[in-house]
N, C-alpha and C. Protein backbone atom coordinates (compact mmCIF):
# COMPACT_ATOMS: atom_id res chain seq x y z
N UNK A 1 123.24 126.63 69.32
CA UNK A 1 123.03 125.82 70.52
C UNK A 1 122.00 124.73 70.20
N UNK A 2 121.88 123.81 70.99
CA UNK A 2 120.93 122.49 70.55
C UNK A 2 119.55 122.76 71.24
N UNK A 3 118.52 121.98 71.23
CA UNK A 3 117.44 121.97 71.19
C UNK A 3 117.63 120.95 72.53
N UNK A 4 116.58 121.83 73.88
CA UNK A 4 116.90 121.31 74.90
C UNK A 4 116.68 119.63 75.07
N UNK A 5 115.40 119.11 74.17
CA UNK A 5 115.51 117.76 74.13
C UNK A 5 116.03 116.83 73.44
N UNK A 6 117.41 117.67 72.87
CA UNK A 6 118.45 116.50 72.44
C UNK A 6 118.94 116.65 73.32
N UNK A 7 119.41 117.24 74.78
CA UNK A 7 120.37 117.10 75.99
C UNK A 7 120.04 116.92 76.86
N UNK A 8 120.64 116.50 77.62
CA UNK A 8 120.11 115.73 79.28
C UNK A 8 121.43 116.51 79.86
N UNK A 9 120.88 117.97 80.03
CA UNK A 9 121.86 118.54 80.79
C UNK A 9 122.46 118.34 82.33
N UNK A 10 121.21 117.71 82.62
CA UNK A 10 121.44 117.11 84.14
C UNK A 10 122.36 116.14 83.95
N UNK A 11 122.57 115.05 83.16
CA UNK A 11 123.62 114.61 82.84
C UNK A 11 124.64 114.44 82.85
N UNK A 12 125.20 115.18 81.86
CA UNK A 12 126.42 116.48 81.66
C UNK A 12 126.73 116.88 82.88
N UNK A 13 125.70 117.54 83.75
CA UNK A 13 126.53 117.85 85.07
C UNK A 13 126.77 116.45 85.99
N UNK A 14 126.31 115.54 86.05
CA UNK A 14 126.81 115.06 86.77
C UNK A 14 127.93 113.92 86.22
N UNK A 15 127.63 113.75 85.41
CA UNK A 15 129.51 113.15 84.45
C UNK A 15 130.78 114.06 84.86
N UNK A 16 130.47 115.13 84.49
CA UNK A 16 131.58 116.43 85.44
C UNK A 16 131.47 115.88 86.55
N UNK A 17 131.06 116.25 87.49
CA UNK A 17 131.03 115.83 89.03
C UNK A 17 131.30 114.44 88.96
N UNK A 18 131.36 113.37 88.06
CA UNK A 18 131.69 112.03 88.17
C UNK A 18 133.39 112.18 87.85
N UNK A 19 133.69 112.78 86.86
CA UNK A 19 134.76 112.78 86.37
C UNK A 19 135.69 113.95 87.55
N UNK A 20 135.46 114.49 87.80
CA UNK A 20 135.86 115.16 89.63
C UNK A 20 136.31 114.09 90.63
N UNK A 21 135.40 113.55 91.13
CA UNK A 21 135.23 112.05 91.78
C UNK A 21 136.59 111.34 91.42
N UNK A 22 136.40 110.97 89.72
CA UNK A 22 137.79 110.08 89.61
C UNK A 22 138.92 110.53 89.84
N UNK A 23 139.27 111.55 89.14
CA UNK A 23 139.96 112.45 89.24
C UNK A 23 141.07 112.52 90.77
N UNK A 24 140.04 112.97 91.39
CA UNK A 24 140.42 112.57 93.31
C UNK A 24 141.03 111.49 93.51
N UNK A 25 140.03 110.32 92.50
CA UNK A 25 140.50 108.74 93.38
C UNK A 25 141.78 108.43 92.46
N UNK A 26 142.39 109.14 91.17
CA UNK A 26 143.82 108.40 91.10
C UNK A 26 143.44 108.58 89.69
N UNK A 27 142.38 108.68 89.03
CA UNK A 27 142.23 108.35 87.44
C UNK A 27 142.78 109.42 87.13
N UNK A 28 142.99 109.35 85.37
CA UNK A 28 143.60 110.44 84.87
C UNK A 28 142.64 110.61 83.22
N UNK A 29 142.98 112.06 82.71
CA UNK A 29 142.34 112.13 81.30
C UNK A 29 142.74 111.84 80.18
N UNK A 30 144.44 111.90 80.12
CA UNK A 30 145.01 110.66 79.41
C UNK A 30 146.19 110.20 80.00
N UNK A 31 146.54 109.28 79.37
CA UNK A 31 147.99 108.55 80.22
C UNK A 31 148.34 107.66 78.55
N UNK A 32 149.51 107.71 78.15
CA UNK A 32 150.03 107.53 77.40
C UNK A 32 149.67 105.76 76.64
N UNK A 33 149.92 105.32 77.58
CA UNK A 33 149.47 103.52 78.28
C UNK A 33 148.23 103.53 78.55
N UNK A 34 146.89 104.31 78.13
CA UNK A 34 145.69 104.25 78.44
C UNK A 34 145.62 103.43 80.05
N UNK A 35 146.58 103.85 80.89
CA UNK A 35 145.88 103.56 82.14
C UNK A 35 145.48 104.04 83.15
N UNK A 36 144.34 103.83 83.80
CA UNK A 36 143.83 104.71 84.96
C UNK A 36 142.93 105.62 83.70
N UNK A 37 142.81 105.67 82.62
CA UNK A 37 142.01 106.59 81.88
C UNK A 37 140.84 106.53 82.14
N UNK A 38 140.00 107.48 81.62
CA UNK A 38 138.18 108.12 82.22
C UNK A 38 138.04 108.23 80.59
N UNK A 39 136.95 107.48 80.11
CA UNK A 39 136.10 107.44 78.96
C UNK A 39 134.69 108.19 79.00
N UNK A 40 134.66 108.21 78.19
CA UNK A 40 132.89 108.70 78.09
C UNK A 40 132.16 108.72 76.85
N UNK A 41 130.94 107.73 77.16
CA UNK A 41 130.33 107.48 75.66
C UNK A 41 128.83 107.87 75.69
N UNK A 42 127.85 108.22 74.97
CA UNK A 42 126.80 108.47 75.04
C UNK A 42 126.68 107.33 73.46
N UNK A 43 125.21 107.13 73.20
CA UNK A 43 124.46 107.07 72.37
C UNK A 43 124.34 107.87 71.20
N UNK A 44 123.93 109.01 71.54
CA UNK A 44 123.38 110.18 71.11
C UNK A 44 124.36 111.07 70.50
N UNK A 45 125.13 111.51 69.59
CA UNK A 45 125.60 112.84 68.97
C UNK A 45 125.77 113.72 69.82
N UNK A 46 124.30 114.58 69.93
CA UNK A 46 123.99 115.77 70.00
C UNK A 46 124.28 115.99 71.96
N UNK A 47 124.22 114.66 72.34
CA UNK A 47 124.74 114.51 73.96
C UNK A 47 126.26 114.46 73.77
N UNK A 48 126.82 113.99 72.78
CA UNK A 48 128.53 113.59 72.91
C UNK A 48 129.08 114.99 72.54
N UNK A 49 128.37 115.84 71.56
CA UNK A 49 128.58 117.41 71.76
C UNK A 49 128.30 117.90 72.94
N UNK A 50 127.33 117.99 73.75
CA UNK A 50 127.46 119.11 74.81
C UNK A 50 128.63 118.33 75.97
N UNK A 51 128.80 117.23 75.95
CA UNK A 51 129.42 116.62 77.12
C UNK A 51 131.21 116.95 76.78
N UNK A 52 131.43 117.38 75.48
CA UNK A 52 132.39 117.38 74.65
C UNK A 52 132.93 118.93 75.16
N UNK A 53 131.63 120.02 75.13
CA UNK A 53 131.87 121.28 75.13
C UNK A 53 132.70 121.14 76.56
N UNK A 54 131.64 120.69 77.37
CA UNK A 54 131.36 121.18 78.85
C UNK A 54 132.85 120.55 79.28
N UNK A 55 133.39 119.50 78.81
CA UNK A 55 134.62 118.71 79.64
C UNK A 55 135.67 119.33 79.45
N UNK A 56 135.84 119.70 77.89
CA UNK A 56 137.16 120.57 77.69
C UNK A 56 137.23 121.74 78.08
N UNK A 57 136.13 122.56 78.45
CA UNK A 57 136.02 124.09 78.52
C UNK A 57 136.45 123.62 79.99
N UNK A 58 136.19 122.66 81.22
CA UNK A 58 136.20 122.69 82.50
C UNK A 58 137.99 122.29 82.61
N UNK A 59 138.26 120.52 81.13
CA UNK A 59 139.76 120.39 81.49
C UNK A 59 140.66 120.59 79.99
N UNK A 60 141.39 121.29 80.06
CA UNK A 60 141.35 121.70 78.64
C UNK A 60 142.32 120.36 78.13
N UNK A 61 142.84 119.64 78.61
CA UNK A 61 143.65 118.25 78.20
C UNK A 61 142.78 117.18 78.36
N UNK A 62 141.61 117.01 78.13
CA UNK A 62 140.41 115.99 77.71
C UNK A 62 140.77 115.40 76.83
N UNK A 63 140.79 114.40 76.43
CA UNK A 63 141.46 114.04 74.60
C UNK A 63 139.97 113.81 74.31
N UNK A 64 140.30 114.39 72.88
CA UNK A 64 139.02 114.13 71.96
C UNK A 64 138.56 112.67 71.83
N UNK A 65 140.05 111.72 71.85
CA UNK A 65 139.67 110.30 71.87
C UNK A 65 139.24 109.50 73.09
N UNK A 66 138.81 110.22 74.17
CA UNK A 66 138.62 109.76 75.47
C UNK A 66 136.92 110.07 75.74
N UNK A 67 136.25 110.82 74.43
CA UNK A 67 134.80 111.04 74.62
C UNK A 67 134.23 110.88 73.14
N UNK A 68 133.16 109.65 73.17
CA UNK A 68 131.96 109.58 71.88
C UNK A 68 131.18 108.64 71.68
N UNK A 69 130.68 108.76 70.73
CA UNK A 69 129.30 107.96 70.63
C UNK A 69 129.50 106.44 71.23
N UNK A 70 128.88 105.23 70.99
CA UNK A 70 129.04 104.30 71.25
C UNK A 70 130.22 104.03 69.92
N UNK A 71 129.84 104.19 68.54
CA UNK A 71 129.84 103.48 67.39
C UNK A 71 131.55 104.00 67.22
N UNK A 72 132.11 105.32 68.25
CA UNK A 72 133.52 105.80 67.69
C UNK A 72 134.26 105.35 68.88
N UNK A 73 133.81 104.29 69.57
CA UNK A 73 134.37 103.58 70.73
C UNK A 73 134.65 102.79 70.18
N UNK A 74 134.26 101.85 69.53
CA UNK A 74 134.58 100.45 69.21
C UNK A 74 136.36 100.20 69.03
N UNK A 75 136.26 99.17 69.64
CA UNK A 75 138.05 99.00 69.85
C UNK A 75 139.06 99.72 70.29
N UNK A 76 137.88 100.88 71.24
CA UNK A 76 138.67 101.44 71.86
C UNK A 76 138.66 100.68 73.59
N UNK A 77 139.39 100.99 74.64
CA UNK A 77 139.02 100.67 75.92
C UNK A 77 140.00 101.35 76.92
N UNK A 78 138.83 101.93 78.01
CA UNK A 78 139.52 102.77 79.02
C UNK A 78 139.65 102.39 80.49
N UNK A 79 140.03 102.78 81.65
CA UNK A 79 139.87 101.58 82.69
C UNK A 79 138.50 102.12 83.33
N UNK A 80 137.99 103.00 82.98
CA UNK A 80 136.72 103.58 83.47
C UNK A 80 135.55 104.37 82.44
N UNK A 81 134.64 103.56 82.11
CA UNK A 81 133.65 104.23 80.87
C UNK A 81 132.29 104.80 81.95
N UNK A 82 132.36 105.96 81.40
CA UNK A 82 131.04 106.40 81.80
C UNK A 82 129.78 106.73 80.52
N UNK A 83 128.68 106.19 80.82
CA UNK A 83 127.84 105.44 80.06
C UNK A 83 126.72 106.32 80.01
N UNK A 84 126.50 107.91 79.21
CA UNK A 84 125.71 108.83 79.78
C UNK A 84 124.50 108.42 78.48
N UNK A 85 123.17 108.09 79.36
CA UNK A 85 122.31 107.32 78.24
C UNK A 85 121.40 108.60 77.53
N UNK A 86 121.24 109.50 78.06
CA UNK A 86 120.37 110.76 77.55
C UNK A 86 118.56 110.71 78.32
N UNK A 87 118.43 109.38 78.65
CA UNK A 87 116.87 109.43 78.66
C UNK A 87 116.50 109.77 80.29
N UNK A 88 115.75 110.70 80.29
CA UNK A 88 115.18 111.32 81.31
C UNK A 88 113.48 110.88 81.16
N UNK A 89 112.72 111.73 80.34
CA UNK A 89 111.38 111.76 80.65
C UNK A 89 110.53 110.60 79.86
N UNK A 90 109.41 110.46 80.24
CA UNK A 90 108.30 109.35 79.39
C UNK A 90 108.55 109.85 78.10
N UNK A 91 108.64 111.31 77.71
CA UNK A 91 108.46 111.39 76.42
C UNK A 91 110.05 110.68 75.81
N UNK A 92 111.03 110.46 76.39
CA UNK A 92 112.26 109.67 75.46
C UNK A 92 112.07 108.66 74.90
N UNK A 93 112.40 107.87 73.72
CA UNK A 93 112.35 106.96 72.88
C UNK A 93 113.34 105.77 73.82
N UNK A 94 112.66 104.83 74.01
CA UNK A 94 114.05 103.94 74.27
C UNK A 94 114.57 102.76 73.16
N UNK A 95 113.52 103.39 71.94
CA UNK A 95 114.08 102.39 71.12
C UNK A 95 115.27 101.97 71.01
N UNK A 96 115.78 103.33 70.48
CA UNK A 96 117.39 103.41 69.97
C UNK A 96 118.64 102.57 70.55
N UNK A 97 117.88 102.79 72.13
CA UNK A 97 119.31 102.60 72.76
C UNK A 97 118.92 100.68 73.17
N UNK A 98 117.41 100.12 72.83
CA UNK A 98 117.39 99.16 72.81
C UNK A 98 117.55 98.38 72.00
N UNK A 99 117.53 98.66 70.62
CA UNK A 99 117.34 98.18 69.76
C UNK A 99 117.91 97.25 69.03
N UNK A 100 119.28 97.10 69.28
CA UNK A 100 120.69 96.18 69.12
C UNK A 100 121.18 96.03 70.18
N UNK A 101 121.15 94.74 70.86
CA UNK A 101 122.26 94.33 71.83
C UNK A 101 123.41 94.89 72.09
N UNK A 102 123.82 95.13 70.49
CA UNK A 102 125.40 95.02 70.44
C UNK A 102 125.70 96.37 71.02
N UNK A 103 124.49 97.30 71.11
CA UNK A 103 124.94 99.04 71.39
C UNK A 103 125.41 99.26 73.30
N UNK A 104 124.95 98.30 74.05
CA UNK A 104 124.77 98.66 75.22
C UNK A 104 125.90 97.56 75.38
N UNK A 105 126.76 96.05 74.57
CA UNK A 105 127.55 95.65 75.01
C UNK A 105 129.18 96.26 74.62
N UNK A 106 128.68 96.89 73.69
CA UNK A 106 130.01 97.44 73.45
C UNK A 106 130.21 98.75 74.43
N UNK A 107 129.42 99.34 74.43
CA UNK A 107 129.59 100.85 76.17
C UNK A 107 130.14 99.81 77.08
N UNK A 108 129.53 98.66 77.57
CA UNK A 108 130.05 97.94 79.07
C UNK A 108 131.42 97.81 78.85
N UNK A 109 132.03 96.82 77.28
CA UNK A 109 132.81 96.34 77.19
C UNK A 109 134.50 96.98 77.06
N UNK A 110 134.04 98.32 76.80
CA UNK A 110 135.02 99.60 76.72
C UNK A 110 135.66 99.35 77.91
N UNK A 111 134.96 99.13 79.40
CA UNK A 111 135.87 99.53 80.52
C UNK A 111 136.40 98.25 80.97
N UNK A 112 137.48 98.81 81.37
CA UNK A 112 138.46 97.59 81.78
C UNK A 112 137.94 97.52 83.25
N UNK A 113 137.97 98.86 84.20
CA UNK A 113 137.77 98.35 85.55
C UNK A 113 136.13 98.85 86.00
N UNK A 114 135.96 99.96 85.46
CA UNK A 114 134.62 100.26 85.88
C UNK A 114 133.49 100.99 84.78
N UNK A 115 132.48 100.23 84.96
CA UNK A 115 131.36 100.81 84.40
C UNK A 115 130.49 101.79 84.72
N UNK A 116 130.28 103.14 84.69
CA UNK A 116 129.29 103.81 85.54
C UNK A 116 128.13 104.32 84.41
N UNK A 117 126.81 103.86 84.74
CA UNK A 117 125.27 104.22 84.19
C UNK A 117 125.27 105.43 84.63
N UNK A 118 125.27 106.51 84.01
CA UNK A 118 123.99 107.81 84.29
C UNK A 118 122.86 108.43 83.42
N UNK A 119 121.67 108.31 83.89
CA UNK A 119 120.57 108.52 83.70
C UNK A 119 119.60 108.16 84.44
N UNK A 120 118.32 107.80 84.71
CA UNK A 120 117.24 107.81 84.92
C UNK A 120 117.13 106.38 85.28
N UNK A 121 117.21 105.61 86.23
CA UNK A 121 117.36 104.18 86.54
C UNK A 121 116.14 103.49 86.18
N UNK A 122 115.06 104.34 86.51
CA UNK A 122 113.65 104.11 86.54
C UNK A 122 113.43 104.53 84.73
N UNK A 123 113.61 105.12 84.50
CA UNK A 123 112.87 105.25 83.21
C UNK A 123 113.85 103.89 82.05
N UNK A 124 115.15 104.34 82.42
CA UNK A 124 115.69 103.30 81.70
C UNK A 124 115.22 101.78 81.86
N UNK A 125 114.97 100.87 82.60
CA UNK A 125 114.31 100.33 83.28
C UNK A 125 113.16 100.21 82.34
N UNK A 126 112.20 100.59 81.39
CA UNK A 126 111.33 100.55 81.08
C UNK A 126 112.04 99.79 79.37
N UNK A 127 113.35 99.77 79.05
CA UNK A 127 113.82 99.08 77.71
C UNK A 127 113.69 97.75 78.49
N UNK A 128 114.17 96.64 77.30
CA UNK A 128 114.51 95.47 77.00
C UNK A 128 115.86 95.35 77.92
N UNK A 129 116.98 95.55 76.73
CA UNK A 129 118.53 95.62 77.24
C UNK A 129 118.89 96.58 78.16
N UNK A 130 117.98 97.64 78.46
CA UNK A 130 118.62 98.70 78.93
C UNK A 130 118.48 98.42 80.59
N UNK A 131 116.45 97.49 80.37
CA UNK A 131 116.34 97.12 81.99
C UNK A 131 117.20 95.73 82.70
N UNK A 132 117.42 95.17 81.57
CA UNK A 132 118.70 94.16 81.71
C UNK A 132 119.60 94.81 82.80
N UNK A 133 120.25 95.83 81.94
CA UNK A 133 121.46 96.29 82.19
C UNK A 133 121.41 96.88 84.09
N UNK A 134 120.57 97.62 84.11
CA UNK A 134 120.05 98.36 85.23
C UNK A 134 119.75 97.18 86.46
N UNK A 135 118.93 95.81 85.97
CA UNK A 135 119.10 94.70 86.66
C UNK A 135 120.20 94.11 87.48
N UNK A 136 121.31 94.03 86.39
CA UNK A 136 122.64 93.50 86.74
C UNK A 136 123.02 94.54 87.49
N UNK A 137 122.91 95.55 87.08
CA UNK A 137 123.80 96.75 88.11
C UNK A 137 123.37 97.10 89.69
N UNK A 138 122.10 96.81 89.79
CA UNK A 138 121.29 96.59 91.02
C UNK A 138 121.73 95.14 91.93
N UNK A 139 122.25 94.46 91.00
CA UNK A 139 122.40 92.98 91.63
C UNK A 139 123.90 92.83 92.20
N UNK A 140 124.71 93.55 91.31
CA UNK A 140 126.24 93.36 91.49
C UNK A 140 127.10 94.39 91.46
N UNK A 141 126.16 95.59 91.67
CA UNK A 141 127.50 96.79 91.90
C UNK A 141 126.79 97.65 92.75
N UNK A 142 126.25 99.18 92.26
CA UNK A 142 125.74 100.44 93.20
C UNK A 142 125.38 101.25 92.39
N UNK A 143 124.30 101.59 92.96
CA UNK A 143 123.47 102.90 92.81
C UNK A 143 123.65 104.17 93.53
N UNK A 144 123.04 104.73 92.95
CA UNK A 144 123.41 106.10 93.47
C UNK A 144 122.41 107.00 93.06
């Protein structure tokens, strides 16, 4: 099992409960034509494992290619990415996830119709790109 501060188990649960949500509204976990599909990318590995465990054990037709890092997304795209960042407390690094532009435009750029942030609005908020990101999302979509 992992080491509780590589996971943002709170997270994890609520990506489930997000992916519930879509689920209801019409999305699906795969569709042949990638449409109406539910993505999910983390940053982090050791988050794209537990989010990996927890989705298939809940839907067992998850595709493996419908959940991972940022870097095993690339050129991929779904009509809905969910964007699970890992950082919860002061003690998280936000280097990582600030550190290249290109990491936080390629998560946005995955989704065709919707983008959803989960994590810590406020702590995220404390990066470069990340409080960017959290900016725009405050300005032109919803919180929660």
């Amino acid at each position: 099992m992992w080491k509780g501060s590589c996971v943002n188990w709170a997270e994890v649960d609520a990506v489930e409960a997000l992916i519930e949500e879509l689920l209801g509204a019409g999305y699906c976990l795969n569709s042949p034509d990638s449409d109406n599909t539910i993505g999910v990318i983390s940053p982090y590995r050791r988050q794209v494992d537990a989010l990996t465990q927890r989705l298939k054990s809940r839907w067992s037709d998850f595709s493996p290619k419908s959940i991972g890092t940022v870097h095993t997304f690339q050129g991929g795209q779904k009509s809905v990415v969910i964007f699970s960042t890992r950082q919860c407390s002061a003690t998280d690094s936000l280097w990582f996830i600030n550190r290249r532009p290109n990491l936080l435009n390629v998560a946005v750029s995955r989704a065709r119709e919707l983008f959803i942030l989960v994590g810590n609005l406020e702590r995220i908020s404390e990066g470069g790109h990340t409080r960017e990101l959290v900016e725009y999302i405050k300005e032109f979509g919803e919180t929660r």
